[in-house]
C-alpha atoms as a PDB file:
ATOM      1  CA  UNK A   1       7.390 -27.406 -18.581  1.00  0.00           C
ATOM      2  CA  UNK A   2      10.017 -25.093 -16.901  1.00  0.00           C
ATOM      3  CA  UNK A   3       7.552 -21.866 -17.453  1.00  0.00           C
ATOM      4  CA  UNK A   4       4.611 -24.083 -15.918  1.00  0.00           C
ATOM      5  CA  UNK A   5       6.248 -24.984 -12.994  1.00  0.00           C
ATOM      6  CA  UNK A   6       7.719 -21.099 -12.618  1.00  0.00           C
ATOM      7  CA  UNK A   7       3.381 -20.773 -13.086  1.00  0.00           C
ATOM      8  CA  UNK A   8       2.873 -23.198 -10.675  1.00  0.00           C
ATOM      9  CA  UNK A   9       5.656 -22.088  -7.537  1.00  0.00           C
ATOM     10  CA  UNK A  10       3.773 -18.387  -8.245  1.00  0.00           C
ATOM     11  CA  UNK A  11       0.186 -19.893  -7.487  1.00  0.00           C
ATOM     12  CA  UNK A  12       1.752 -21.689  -4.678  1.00  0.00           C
ATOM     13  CA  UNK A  13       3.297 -18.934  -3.292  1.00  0.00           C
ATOM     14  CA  UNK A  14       0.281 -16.179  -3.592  1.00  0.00           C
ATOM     15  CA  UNK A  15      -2.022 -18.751  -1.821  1.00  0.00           C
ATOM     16  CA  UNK A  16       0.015 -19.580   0.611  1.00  0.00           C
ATOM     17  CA  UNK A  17       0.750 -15.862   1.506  1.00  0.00           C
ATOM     18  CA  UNK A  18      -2.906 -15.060   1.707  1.00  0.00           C
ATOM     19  CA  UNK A  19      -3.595 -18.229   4.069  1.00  0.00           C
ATOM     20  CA  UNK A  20      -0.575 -16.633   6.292  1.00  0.00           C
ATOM     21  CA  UNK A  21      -2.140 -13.390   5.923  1.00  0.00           C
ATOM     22  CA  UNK A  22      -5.943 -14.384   6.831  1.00  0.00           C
ATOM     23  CA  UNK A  23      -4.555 -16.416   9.763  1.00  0.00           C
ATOM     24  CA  UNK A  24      -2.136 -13.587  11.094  1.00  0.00           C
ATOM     25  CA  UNK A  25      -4.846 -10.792  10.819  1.00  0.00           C
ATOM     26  CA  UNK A  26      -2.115  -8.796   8.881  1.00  0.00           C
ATOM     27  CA  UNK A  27      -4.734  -6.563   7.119  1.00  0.00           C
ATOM     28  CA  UNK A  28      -6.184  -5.639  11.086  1.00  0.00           C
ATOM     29  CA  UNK A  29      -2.952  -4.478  12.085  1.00  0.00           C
ATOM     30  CA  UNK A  30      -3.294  -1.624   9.532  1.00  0.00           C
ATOM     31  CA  UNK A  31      -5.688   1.484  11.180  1.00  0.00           C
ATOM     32  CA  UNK A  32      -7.698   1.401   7.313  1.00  0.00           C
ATOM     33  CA  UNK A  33      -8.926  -1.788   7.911  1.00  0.00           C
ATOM     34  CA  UNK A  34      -9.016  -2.908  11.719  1.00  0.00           C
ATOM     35  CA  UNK A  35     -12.352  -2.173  12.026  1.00  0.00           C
ATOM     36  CA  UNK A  36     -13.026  -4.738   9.167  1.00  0.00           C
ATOM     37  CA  UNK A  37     -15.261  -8.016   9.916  1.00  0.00           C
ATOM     38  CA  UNK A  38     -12.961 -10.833   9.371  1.00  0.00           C
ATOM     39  CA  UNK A  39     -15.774 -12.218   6.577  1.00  0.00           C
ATOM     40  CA  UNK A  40     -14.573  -8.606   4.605  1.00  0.00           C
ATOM     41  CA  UNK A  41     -10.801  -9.169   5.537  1.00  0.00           C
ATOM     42  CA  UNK A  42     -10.904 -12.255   3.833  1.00  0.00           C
ATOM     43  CA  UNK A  43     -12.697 -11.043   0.382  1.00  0.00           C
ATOM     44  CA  UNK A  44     -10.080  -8.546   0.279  1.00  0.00           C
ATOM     45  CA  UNK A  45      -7.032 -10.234   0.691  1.00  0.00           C
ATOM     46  CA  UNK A  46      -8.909 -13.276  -1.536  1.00  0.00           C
ATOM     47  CA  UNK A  47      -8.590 -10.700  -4.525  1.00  0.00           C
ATOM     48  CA  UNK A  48      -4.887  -9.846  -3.590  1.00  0.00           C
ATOM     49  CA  UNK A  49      -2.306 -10.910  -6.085  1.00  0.00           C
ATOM     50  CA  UNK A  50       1.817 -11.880  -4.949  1.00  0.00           C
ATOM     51  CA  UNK A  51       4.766  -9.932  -6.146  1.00  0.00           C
ATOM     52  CA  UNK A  52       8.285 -10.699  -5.368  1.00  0.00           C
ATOM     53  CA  UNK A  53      10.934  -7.270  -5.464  1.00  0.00           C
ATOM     54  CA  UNK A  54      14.277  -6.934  -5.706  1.00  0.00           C
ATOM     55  CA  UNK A  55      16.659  -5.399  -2.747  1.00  0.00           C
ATOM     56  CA  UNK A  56      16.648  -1.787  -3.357  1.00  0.00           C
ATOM     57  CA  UNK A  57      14.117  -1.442  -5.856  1.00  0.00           C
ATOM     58  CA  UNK A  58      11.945   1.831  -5.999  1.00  0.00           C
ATOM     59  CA  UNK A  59       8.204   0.045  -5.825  1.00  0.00           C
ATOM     60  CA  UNK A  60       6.199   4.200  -5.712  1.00  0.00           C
ATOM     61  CA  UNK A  61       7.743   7.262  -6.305  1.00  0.00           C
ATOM     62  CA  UNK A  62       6.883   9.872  -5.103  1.00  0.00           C
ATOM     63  CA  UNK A  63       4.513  12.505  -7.789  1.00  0.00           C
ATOM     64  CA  UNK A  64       4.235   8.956  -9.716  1.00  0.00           C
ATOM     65  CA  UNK A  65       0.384   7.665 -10.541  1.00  0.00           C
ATOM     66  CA  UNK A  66      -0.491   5.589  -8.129  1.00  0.00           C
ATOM     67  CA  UNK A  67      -2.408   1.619  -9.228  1.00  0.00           C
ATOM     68  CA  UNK A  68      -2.339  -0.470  -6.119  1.00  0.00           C
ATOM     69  CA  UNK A  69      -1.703  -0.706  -2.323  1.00  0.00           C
ATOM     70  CA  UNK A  70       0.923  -2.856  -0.752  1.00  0.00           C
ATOM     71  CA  UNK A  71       0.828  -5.674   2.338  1.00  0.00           C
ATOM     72  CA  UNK A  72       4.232  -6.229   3.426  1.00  0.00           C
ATOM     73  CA  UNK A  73       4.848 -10.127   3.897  1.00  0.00           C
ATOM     74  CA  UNK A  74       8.430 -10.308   3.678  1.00  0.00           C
ATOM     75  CA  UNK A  75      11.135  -7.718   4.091  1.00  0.00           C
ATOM     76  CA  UNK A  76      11.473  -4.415   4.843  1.00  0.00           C
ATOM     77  CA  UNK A  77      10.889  -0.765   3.066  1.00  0.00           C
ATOM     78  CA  UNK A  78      12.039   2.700   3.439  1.00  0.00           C
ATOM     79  CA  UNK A  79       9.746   5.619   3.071  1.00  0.00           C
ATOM     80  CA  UNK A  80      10.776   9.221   2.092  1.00  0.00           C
ATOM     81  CA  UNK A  81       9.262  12.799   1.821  1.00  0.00           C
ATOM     82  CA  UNK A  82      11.612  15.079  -0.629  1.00  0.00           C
ATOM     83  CA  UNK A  83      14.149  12.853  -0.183  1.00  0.00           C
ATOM     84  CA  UNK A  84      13.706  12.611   3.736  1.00  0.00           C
ATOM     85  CA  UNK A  85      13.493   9.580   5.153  1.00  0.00           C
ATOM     86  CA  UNK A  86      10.138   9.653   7.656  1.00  0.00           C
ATOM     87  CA  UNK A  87       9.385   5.692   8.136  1.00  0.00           C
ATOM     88  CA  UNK A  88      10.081   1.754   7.918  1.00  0.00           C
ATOM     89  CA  UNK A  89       7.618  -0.309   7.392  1.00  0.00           C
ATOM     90  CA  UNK A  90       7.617  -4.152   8.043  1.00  0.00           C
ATOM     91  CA  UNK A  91       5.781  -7.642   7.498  1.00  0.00           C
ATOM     92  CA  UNK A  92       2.246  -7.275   8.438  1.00  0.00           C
ATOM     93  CA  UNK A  93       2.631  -3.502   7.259  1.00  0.00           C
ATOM     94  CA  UNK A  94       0.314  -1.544   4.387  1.00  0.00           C
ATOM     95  CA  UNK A  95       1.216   1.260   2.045  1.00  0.00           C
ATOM     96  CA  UNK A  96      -0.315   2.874  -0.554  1.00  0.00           C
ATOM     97  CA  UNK A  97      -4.050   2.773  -0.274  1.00  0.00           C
ATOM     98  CA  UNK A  98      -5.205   6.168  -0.638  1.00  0.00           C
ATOM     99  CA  UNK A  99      -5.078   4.990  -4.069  1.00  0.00           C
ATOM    100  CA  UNK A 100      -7.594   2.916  -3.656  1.00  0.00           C
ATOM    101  CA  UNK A 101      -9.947   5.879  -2.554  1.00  0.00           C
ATOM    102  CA  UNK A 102      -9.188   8.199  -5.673  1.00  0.00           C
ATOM    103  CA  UNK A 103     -11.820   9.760  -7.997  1.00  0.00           C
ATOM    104  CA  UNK A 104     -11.673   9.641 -11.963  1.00  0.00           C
ATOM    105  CA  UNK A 105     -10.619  13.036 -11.833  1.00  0.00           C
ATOM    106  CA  UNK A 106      -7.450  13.538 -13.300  1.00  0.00           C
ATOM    107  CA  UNK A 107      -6.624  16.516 -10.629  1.00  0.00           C
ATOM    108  CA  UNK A 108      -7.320  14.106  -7.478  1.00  0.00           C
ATOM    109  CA  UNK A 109      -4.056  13.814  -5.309  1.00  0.00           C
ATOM    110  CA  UNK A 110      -4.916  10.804  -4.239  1.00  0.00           C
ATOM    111  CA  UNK A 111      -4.301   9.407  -7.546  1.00  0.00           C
ATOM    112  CA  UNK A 112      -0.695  10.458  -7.028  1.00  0.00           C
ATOM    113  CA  UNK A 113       1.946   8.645  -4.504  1.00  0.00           C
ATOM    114  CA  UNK A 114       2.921  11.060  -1.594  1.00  0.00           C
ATOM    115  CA  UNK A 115       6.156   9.485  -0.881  1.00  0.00           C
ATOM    116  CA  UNK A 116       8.914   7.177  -2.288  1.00  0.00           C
ATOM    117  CA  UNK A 117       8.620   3.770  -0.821  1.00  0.00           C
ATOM    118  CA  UNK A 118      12.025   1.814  -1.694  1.00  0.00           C
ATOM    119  CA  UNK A 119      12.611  -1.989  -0.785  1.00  0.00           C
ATOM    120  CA  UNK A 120      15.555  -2.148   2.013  1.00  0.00           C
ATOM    121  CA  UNK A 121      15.404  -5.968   1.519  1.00  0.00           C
ATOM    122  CA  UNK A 122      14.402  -8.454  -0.836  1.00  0.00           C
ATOM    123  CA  UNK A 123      10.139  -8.836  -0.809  1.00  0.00           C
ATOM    124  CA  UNK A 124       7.539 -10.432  -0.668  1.00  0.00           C
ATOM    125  CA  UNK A 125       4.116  -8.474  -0.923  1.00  0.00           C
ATOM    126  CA  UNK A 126       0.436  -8.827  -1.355  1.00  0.00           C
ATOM    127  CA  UNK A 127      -0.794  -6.158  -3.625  1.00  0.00           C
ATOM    128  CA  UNK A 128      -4.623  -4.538  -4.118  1.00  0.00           C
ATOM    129  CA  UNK A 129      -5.928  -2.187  -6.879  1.00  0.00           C
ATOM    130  CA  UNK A 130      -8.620   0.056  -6.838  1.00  0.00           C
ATOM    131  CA  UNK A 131     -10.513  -1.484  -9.805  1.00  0.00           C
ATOM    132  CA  UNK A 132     -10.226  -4.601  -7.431  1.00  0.00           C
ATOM    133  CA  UNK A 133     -11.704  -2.416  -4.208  1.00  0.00           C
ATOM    134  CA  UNK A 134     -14.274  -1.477  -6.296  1.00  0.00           C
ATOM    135  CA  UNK A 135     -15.438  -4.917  -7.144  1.00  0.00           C
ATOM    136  CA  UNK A 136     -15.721  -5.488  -3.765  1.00  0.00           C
ATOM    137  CA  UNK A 137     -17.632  -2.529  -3.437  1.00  0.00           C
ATOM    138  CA  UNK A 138     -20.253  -3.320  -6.035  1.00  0.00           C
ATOM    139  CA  UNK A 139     -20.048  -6.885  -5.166  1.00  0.00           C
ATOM    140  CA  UNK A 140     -21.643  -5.632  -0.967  1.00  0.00           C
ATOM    141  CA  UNK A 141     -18.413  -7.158   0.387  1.00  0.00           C
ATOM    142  CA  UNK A 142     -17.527  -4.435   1.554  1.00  0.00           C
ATOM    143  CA  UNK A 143     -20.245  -1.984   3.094  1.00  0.00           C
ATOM    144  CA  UNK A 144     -20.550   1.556   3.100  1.00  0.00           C
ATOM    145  CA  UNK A 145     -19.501   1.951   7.104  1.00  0.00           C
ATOM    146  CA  UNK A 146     -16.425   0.142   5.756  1.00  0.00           C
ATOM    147  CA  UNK A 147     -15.403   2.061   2.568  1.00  0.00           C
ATOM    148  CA  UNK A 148     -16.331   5.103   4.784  1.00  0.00           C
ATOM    149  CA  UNK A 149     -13.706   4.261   7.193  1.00  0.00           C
ATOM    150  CA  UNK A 150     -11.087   3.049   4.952  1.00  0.00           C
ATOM    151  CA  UNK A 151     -11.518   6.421   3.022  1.00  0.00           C
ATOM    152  CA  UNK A 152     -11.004   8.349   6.429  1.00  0.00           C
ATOM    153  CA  UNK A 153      -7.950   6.699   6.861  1.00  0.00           C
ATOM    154  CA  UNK A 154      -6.409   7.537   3.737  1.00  0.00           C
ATOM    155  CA  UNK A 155      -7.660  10.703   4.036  1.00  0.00           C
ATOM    156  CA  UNK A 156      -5.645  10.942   6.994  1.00  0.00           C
ATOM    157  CA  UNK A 157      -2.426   9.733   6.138  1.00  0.00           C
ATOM    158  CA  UNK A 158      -2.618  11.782   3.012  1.00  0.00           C
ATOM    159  CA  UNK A 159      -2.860  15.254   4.712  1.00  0.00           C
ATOM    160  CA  UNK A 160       0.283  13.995   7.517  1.00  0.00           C
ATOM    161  CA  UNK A 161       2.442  12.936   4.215  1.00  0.00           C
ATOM    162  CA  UNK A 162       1.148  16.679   2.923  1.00  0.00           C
ATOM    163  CA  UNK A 163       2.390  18.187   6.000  1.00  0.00           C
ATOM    164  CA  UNK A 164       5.780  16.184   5.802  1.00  0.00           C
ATOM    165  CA  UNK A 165       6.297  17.200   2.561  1.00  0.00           C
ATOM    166  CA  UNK A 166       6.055  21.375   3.727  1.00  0.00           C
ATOM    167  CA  UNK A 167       8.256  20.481   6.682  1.00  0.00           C
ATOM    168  CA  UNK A 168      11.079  18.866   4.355  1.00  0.00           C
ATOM    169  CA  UNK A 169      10.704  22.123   1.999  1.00  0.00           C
ATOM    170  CA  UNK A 170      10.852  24.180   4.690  1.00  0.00           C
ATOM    171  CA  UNK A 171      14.401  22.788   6.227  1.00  0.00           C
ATOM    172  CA  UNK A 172      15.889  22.073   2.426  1.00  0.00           C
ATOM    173  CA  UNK A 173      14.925  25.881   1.970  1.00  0.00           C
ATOM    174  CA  UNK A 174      16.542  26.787   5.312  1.00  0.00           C
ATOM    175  CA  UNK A 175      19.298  25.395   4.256  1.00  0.00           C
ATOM    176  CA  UNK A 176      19.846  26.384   1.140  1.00  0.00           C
ATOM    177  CA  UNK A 177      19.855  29.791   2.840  1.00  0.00           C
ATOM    178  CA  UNK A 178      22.234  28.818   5.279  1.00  0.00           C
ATOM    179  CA  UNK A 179      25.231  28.282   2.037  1.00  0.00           C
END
């Protein structure tokens, strides 16, 4: 009885976060999907599933394989490049989803997290995996002008995490030089 009602306060709490997210527009707020119809919105965050993480947890790392994308509900994260810290990210915020955009090939970056995303307070997410995206995909959900944009985005934010990656090498090797 006490693991069905653990069951039960996990349904309650992954429905409820996806009625909060629907009606808050949380997913437009992100540039991947803002230029989503609401009828699309929905199907995705329909398919999302609810995790809860610990205060100072490491949820990517970066160089890791990458399986999902993240919609902050509660809480707060802290991203880093090389060990530099370039963002925060709050509720209503999305990380992660070039992952949803990677190929089969083994090679493909996007497969691989660009940064190390750590939880600066206890969470509350929404999470989305590519095999999930795709049935979305293959479902007409989601149409081509929409995958197309979403993959732009990613696209995107993967060659600005590229570039802070160089720029954190390039000041760690500076000063390195400097001792």
């Amino acid at each position: 009885k006490t693991r069905e009602k653990i069951a039960d306060a996990r349904v309650q709490k992954r429905l409820q976060l996806r009625k909060q997210a629907k009606q808050t527009g949380a997913l437009k707020n992100c540039k991947a999907f803002n230029m989503l119809a609401d009828a699309s919105i929905n199907h995705i965050i329909d398919l999302m599933n609810y995790e809860k993480i610990e205060q100072d947890k490491i949820m990517c790392k970066q160089g890791e394989v990458a399986d999902c994308m993240y919609l902050l509900m509660k809480g707060k994260v802290k991203i880093t490049v090389n060990t530099l810290k370039v963002a925060s990210l709050g509720k209503f915020e999305v990380f992660g989803e070039s992952v949803l955009f990677a190929s089969g090939d083994a090679n493909d970056p996007s497969r691989f997290r660009s940064a190390t995303v750590v939880a600066v307070d206890e969470l509350e997410v929404l999470t989305l995996t590519s095999k999930d995206l795709q049935t979305l995909i293959q479902s007409g959900d989601l149409d081509q002008k929409c995958v197309e944009h979403l993959s732009k985005v990613a696209k995107e934010r993967k060659e600005l995490n590229v570039s802070l990656q160089n720029q954190s090498t390039s000041l760690q090797q500076k000063g390195g030089e400097k001792n």
